[in-house]
Protein backbone atom coordinates (compact mmCIF):
# COMPACT_ATOMS: atom_id res chain seq x y z
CA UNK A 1 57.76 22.04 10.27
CA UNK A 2 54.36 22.20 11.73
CA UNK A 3 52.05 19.33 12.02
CA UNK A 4 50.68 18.27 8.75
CA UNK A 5 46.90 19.37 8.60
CA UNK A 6 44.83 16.20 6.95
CA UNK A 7 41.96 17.37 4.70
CA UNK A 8 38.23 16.29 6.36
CA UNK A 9 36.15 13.56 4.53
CA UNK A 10 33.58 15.32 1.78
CA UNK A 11 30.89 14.05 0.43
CA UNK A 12 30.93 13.39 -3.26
CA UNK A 13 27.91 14.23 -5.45
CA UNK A 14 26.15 10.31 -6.22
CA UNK A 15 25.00 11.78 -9.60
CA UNK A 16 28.86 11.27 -10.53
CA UNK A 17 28.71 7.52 -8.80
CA UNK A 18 30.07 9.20 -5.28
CA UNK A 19 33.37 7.48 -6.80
CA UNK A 20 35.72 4.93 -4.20
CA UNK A 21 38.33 6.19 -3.39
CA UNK A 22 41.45 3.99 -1.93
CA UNK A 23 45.32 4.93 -1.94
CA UNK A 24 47.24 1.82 -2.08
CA UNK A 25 51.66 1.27 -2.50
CA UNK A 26 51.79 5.12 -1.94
CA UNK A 27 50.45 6.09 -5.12
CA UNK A 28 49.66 10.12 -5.43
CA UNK A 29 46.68 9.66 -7.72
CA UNK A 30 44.02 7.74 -5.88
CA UNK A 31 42.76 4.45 -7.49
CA UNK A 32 39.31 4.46 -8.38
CA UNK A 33 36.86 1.35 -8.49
CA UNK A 34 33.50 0.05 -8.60
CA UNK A 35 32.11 -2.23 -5.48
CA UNK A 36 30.01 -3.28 -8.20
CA UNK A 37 31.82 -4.25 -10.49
CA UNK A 38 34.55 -5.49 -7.61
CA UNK A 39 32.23 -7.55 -5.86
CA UNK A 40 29.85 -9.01 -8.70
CA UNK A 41 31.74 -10.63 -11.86
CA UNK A 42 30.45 -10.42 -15.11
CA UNK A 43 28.74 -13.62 -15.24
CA UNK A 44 27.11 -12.85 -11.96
CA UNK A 45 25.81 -9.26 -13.08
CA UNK A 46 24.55 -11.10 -16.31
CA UNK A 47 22.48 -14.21 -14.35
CA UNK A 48 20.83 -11.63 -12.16
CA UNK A 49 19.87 -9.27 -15.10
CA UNK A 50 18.28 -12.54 -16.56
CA UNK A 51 16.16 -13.13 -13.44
CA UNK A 52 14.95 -9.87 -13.13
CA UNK A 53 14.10 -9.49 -16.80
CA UNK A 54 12.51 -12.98 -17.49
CA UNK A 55 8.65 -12.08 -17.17
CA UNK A 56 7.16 -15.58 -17.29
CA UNK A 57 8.64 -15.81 -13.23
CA UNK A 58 5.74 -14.40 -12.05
CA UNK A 59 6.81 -14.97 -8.13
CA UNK A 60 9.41 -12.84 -6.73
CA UNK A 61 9.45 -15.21 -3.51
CA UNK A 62 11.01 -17.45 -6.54
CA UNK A 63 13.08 -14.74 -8.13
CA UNK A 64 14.43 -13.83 -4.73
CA UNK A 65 15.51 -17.65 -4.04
CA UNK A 66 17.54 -17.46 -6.98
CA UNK A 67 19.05 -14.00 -6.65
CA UNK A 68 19.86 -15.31 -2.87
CA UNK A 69 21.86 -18.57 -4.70
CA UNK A 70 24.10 -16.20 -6.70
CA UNK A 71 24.95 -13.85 -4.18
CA UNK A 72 25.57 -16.21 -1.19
CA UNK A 73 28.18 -18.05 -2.87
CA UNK A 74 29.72 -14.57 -3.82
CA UNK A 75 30.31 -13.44 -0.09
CA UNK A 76 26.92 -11.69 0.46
CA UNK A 77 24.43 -11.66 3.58
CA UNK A 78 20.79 -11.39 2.73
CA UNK A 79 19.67 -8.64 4.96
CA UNK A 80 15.91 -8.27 3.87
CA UNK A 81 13.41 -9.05 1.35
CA UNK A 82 10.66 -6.55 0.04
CA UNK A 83 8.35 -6.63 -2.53
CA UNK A 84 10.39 -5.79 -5.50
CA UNK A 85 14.10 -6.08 -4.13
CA UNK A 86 15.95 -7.95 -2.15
CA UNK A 87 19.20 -6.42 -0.13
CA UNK A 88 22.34 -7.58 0.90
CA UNK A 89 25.28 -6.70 2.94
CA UNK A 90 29.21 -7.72 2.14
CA UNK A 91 31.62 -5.42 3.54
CA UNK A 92 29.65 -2.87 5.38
CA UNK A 93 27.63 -1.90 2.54
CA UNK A 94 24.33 -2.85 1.61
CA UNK A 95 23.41 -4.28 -1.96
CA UNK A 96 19.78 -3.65 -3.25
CA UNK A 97 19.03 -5.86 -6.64
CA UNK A 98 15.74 -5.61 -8.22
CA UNK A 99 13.40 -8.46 -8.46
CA UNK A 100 11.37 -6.55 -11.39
CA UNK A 101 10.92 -4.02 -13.46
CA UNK A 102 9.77 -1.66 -10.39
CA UNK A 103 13.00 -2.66 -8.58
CA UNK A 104 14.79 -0.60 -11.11
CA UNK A 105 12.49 2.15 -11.20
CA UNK A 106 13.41 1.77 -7.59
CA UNK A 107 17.42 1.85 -7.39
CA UNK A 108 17.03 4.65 -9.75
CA UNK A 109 14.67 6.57 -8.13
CA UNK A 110 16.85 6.15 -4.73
CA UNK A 111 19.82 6.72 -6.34
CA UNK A 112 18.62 10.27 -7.52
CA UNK A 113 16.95 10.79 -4.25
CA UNK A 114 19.57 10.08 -1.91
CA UNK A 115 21.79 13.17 -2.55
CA UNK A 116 18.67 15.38 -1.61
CA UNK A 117 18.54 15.72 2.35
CA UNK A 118 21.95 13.59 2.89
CA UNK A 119 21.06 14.16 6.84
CA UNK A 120 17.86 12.56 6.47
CA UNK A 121 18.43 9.73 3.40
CA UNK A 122 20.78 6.69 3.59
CA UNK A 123 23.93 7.85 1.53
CA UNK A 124 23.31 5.70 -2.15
CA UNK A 125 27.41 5.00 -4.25
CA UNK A 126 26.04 3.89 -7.46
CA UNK A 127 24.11 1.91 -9.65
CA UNK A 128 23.40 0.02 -12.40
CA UNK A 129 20.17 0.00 -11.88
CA UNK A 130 20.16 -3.90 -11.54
CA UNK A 131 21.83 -2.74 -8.27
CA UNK A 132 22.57 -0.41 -6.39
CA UNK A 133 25.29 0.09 -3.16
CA UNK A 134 24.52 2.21 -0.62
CA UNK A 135 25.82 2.90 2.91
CA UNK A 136 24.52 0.20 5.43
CA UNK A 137 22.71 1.27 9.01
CA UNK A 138 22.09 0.02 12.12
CA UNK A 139 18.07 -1.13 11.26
CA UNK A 140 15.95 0.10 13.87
CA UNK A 141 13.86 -1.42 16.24
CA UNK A 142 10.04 -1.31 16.90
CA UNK A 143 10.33 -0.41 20.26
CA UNK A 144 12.95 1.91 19.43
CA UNK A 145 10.84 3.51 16.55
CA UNK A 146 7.21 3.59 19.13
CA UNK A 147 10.06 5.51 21.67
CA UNK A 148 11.39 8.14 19.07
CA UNK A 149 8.02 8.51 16.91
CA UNK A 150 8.37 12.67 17.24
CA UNK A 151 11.45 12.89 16.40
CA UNK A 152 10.32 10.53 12.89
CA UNK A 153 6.95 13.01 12.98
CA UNK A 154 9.54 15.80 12.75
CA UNK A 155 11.74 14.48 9.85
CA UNK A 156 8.67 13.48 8.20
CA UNK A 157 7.60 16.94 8.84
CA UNK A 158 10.49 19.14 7.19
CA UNK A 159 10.63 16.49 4.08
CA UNK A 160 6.80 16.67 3.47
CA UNK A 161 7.30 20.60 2.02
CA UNK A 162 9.03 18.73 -0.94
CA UNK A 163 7.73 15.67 -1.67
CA UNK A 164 4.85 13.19 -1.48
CA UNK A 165 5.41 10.14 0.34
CA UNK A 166 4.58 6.78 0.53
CA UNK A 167 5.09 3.82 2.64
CA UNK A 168 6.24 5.92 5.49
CA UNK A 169 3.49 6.57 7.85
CA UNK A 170 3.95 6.60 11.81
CA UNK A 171 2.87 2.94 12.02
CA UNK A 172 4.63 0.06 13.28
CA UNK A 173 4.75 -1.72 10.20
CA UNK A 174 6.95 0.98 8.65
CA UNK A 175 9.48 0.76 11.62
CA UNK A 176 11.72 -1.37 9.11
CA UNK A 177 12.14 1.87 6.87
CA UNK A 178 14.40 3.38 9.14
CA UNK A 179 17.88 3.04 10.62
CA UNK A 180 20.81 4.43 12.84
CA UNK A 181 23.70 6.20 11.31
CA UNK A 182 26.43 6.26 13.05
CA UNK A 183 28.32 9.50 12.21
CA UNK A 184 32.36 10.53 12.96
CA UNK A 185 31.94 12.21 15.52
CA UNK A 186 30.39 8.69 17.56
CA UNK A 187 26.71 10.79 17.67
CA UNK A 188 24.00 8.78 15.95
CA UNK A 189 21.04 9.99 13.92
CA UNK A 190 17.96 8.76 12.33
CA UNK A 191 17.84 8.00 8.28
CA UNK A 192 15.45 6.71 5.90
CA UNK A 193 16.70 3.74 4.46
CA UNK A 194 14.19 3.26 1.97
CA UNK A 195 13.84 5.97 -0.23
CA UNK A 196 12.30 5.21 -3.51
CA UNK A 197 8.85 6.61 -3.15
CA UNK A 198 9.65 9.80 -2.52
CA UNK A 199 8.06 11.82 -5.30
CA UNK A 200 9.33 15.33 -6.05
CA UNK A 201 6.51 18.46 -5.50
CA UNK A 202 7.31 19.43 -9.37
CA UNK A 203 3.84 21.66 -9.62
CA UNK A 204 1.29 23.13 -7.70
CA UNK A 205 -1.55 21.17 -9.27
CA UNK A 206 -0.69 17.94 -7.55
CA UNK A 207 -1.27 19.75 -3.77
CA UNK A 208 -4.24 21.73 -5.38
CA UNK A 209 -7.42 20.10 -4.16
CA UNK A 210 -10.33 21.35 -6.42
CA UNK A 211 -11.99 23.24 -3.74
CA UNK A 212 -8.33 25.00 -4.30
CA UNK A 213 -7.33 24.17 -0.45
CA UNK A 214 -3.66 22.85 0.05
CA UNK A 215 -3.17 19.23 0.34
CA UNK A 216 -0.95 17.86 2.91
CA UNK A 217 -0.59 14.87 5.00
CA UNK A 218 -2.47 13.71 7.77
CA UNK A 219 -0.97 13.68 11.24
CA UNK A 220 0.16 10.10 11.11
CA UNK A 221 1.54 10.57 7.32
CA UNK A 222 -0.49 7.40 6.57
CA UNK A 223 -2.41 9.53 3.91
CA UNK A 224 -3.18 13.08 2.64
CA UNK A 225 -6.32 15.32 2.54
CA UNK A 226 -6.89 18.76 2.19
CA UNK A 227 -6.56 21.52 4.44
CA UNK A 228 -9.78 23.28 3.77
CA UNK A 229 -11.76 22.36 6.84
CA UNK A 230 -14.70 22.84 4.58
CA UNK A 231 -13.78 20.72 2.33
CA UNK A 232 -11.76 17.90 3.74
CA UNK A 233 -11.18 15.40 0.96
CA UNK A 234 -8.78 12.79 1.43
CA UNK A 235 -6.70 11.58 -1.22
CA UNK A 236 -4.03 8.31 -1.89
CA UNK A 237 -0.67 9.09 -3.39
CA UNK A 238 -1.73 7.59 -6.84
CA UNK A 239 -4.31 10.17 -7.13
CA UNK A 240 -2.06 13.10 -5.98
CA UNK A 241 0.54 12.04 -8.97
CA UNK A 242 -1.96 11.55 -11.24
CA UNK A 243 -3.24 14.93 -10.66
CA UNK A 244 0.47 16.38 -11.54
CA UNK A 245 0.15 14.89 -15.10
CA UNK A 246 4.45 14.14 -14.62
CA UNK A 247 5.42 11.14 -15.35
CA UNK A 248 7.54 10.02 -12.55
CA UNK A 249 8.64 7.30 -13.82
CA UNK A 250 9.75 8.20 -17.39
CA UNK A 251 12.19 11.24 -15.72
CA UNK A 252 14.36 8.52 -13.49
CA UNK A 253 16.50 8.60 -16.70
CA UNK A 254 20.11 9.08 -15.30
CA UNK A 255 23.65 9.19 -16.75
CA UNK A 256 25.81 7.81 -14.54
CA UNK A 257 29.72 7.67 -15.07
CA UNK A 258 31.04 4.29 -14.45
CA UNK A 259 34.13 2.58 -13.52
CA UNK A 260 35.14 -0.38 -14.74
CA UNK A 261 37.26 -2.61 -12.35
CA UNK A 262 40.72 -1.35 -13.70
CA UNK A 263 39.69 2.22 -13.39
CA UNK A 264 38.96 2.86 -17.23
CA UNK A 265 36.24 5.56 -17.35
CA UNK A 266 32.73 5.40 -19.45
CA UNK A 267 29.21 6.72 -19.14
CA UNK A 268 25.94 5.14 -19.51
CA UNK A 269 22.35 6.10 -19.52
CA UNK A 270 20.43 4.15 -17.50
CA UNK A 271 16.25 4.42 -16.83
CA UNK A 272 13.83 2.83 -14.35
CA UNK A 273 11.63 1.94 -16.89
CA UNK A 274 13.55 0.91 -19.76
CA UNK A 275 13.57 -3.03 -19.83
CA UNK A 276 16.16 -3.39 -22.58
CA UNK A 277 19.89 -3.10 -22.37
CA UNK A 278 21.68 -0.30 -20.84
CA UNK A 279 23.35 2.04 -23.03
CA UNK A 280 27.09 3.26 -23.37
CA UNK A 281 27.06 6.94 -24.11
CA UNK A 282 29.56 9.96 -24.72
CA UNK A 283 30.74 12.01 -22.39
CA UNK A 284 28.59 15.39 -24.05
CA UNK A 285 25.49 13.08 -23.90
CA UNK A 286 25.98 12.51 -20.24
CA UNK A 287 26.85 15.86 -19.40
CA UNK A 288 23.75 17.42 -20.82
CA UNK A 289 21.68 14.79 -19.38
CA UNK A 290 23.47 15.34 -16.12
CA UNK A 291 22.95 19.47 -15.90
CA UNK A 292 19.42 19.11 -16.57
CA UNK A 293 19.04 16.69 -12.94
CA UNK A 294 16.40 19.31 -10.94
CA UNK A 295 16.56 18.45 -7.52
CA UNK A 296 13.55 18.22 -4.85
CA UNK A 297 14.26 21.54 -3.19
CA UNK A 298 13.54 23.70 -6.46
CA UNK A 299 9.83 23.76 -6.02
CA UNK A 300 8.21 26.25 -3.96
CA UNK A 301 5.40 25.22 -1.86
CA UNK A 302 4.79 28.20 -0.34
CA UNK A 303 3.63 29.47 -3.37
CA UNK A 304 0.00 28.02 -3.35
CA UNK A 305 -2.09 29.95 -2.14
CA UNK A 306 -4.59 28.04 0.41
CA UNK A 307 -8.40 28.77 0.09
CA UNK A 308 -9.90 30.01 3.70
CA UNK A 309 -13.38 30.53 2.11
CA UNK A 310 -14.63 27.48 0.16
CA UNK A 311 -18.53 29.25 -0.84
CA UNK A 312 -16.84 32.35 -2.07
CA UNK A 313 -14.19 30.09 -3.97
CA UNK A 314 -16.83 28.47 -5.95
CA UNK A 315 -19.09 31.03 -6.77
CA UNK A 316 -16.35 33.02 -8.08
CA UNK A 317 -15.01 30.25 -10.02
CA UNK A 318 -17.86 28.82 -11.98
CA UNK A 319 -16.66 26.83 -14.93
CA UNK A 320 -19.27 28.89 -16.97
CA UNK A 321 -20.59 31.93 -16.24
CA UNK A 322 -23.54 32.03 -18.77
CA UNK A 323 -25.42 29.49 -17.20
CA UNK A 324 -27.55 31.17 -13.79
CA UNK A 325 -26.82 28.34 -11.00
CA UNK A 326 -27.83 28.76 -6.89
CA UNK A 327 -25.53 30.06 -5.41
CA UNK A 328 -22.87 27.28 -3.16
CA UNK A 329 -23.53 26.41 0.27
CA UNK A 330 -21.68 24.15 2.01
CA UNK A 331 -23.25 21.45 3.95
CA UNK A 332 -24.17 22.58 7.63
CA UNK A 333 -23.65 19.52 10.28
C-alpha cells in the first residue's frame, strides 16, 4: 500500500463562520465549535453586550476598563485599544469587541471584508458582531513599516481599484494597521489587520469628480483628488461616500450560521447598525440573504471614462442649454 496522501489545508468561506474544525477520540465526522462561544460564557457575552449598548457611558477609555475586567479573568491578553474596539489575544487568536455602536458596524464590516483579498486581509472566523475572532499577526514595527513602505504603496496600490480607504495612508501613525503573517511554507507576508474601512467601489458616481475626471488617491493614500490636472479637487472619504448615495452602513446586514458549543446548528442575522437584539432566523432566510453577499471585485473601475479635456467637458455639458453663457476657460497660472 502506498503512502497515504493527506489532503492540504483550504480555506473555508467566513460568510459560513470559516467553521473549527478539530478531530478528537478518532471520530470520522469532525467536531465543530465556536471559539466564541468556547471561550466567552453566556454571562460573559451578556455583560459585554450591556457595556457596549448602555449609551449614558459616554467614555470608551471607561467602557474599555470594564470590557478589560471581564476578559482578563477569562484567560485573555489585551493586545490594543482603538477608538471603538478593544482586541485581545487567548490562544493565538485575536478577539475584537466593540466599545459602541461603530464597533459593530466594524466587526461586521471586517468580517465581510476579510474574505475579499485573503493575501492581503487578516483571515476574520466569525462573529457576533459584539465580537469577532480573527487570525492573530506578528504587529509590525515602525521601523519595519518606514523600511518596507513600497512594498505597503504596492498593496495599497492593487486594493485601491476596488475600494476607498481610510485610515491607511503611508504615515507612521498607521504603522499599527499592519502585521506579519507567517504562512506554511515559513515565508512571511504583509496583511492589513485592520480592515473595517474599506468601502466597496459599488458605482461610478462616487470616483466621478464633477469636472467628470477619475478620482483616486494621492501618492501617500492619505487622501484622494482627482486626476484631471485641470481640475485637481481634493476630496475626504466622507465626501466620496456621500457622493455614491449607498448606504454603507445599512448593507453590513449578514447571516451568519452559528454554532453553539455542543455543535447544534442555527442561523442569525446580524447588522452593524442595528442596536437591538440579534435575531434567530431559518435556514431559507439566511440562504437568500447569503446569495445576495456582492463582493468588492464585482465593480469595474475601468469603466469610467476619465476626462482629458476639462473646457470642452463643460461646454458640452451645460446643465441648460437655453440659457447663452461664455464659453469655459480654465484658469491660466
Amino acid at each position: 500500500m502506498g503512502k497515504k496522501k493527506h489532503r492540504g489545508l483550504q480555506i473555508v468561506n467566513p460568510k459560513y463562520i470559516n467553521q473549527l474544525l478539530s478531530k478528537m477520540n478518532g471520530e470520522k465526522q469532525p467536531k465543530i465549535f465556536s471559539r466564541i462561544e468556547r471561550d466567552i460564557p453566556a454571562e460573559a457575552k451578556a455583560a459585554l453586550y450591556k457595556i457596549t449598548s448602555d449609551f449614558s457611558i459616554t467614555d470608551c477609555n471607561l467602557k474599555a476598563d470594564m470590557i478589560k475586567k471581564i476578559m482578563f479573568d477569562l484567560g485573555f491578553v489585551e493586545i490594543g485599544c482603538g477608538t471603538n474596539r478593544i482586541a485581545f489575544r487567548k490562544h493565538n487568536y485575536v478577539f475584537k469587541v466593540a466599545l459602541d455602536e461603530r464597533g459593530w458596524i466594524d466587526n461586521i464590516s471586517e468580517y465581510k471584508r476579510s474574505i475579499e483579498f485573503p493575501q492581503y486581509f487578516y483571515k476574520v472566523y466569525e462573529t457576533n458582531r459584539q465580537i469577532i475572532v480573527g487570525e492573530y499577526v506578528e504587529l509590525v514595527s515602525e521601523p519595519y513599516f518606514v523600511a518596507h513602505r513600497n512594498e505597503i504603496r504596492a498593496i495599497l496600490d492593487i486594493l485601491s481599484n476596488y475600494y476607498i480607504m481610510d485610515d491607511v495612508g503611508l504615515t507612521t501613525k498607521n504603522y499599527c494597521n499592519w502585521g506579519i503573517r507567517t504562512n506554511s511554507d515559513g515565508s512571511e507576508s504583509l496583511v492589513l489587520i485592520d480592515i473595517a474601512y474599506f468601502y466597496p467601489i459599488r458605482n461610478m458616481d462616487m470616483i466621478t469628480c464633477a469636472c467628470g475626471g477619475k478620482i483616486v488617491p494621492s501618492d501617500d493614500f492619505t487622501y484622494y483628488r482627482c486626476k484631471n490636472s485641470a481640475c485637481s479637487m481634493k476630496y475626504n472619504v466622507p465626501e466620496i461616500l456621500n457622493m455614491s448615495r449607498f448606504d454603507y452602513d445599512a448593507e453590513d446586514e449578514e447571516a451568519i450560521r452559528f454554532l453553539e458549543a455542543d455543535g447544534t446548528e442555527k442561523y442569525i442575522k446580524v447588522s452593524g447598525v442595528n442596536t437591538g437584539e440579534v435575531q434567530t432566523i431559518e435556514k431559507t432566510e439566511a440562504e437568500q440573504l447569503l446569495s445576495s453577499y456582492k463582493d468588492a471585485t464585482s465593480f469595474d473601475a475601468s469603466s469610467v471614462n476619465i476626462v482629458t479635456d476639462i473646457e470642452s467637458y463643460w461646454n458640452d455639458n451645460d446643465d441648460d442649454d437655453n440659457v447663452k453663457k461664455d464659453p469655459y476657460q480654465s484658469l491660466k497660472l
